[in-house]
C-alpha atoms as a PDB file:
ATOM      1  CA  UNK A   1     -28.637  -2.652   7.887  1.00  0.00           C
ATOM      2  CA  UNK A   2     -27.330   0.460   5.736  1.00  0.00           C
ATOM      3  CA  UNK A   3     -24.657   1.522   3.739  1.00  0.00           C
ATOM      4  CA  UNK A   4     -23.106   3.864   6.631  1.00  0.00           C
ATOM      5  CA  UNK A   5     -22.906   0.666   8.878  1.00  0.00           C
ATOM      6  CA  UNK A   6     -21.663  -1.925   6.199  1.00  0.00           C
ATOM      7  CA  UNK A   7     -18.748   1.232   6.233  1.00  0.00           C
ATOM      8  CA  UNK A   8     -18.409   1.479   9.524  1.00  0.00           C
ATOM      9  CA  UNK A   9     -17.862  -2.183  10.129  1.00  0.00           C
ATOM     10  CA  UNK A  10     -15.199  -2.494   7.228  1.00  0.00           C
ATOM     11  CA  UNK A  11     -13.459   0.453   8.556  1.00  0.00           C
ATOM     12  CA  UNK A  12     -13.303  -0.902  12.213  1.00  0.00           C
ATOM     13  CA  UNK A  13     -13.114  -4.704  11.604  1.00  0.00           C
ATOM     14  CA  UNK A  14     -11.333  -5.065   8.125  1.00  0.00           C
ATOM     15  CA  UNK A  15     -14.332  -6.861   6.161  1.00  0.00           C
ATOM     16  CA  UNK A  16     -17.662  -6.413   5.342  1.00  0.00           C
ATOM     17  CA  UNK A  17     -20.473  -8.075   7.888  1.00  0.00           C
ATOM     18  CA  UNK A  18     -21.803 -11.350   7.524  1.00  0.00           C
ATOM     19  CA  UNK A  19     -25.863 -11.496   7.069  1.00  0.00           C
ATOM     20  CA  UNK A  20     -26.096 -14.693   8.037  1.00  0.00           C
ATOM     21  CA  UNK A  21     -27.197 -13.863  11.908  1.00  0.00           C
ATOM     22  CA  UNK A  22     -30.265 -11.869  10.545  1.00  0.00           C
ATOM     23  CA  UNK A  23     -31.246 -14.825   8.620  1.00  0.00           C
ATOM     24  CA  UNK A  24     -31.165 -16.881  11.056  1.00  0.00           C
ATOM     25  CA  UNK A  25     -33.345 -14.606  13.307  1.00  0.00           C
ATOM     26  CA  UNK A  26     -35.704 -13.736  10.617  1.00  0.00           C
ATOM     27  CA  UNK A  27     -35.956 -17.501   9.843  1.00  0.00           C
ATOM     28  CA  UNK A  28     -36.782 -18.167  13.491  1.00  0.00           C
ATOM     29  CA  UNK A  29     -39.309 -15.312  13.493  1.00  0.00           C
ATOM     30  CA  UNK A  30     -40.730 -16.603  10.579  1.00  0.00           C
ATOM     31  CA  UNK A  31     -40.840 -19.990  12.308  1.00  0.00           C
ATOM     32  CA  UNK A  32     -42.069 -19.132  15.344  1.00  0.00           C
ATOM     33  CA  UNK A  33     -45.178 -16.898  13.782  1.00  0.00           C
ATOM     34  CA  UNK A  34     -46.050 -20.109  12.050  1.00  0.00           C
ATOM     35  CA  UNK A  35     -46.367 -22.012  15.059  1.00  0.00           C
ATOM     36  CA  UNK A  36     -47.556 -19.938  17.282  1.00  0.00           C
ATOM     37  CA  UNK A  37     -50.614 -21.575  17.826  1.00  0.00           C
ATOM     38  CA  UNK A  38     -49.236 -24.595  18.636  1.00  0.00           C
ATOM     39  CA  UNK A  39     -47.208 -22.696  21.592  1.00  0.00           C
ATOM     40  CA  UNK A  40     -50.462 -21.190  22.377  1.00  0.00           C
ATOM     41  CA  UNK A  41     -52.513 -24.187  22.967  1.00  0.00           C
ATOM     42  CA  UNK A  42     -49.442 -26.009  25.373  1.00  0.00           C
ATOM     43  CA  UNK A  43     -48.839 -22.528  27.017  1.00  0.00           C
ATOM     44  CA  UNK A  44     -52.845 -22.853  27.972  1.00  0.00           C
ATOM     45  CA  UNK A  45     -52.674 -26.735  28.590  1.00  0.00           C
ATOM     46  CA  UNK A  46     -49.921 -26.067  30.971  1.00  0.00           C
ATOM     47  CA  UNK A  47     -51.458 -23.046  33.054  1.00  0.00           C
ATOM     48  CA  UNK A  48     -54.546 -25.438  33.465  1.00  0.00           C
ATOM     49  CA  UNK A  49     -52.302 -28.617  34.491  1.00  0.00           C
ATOM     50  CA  UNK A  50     -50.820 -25.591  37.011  1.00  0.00           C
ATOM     51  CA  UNK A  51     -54.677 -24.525  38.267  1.00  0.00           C
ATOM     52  CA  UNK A  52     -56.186 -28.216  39.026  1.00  0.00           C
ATOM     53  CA  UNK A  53     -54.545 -28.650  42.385  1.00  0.00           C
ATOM     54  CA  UNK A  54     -56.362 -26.672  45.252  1.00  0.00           C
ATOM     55  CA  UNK A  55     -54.835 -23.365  46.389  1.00  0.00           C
ATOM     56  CA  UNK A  56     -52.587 -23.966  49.859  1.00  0.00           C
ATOM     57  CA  UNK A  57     -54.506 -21.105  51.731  1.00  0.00           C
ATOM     58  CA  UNK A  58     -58.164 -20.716  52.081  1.00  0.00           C
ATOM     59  CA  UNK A  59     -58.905 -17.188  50.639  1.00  0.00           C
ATOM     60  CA  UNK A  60     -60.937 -15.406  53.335  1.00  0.00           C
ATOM     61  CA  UNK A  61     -64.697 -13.382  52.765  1.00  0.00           C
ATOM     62  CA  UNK A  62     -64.307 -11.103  55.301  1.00  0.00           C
ATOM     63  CA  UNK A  63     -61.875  -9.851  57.804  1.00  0.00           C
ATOM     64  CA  UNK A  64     -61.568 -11.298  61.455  1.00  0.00           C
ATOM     65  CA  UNK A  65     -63.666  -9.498  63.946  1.00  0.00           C
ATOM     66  CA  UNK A  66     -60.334  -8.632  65.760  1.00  0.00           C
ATOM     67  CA  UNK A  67     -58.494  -7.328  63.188  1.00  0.00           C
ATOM     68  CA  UNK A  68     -58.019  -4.140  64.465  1.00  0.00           C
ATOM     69  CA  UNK A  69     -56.033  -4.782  68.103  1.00  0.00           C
ATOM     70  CA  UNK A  70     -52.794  -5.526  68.496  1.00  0.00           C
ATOM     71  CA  UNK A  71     -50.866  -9.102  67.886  1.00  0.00           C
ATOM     72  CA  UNK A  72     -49.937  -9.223  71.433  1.00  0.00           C
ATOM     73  CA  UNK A  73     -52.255  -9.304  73.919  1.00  0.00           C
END
């Protein structure tokens, strides 16, 4: 960060900040850019394992002639 928050934090807290949180975050940015590919393909592989199986209700073309009166007749 800046100057004005390095001051702020030493004024508030007694000592300077510690960096080494943003390294660790930029080195798991860095990391994760590198394989994102790899997260790609088993993100994919696992929405198609997710697709094979058959859908539990049969998806309808048109409505039902009676669609229009009421439930209890």
């Amino acid at each position: 960060r800046g100057l004005r928050h390095a001051f702020h934090h030493y004024y508030a807290h007694g000592e300077l900040p510690t960096c080494g949180r943003w390294r660790e975050d930029y080195e798991a940015c860095r990391a994760w850019e590198k394989g994102r590919a790899a997260a790609r393909a088993l993100e994919r592989a696992r929405v198609m394992e997710n697709q094979k199986y058959a859908p539990v209700w049969t998806l309808r073309k048109n409505p039902p002639p009676d669609w229009y009166l009421p439930l209890d007749q």
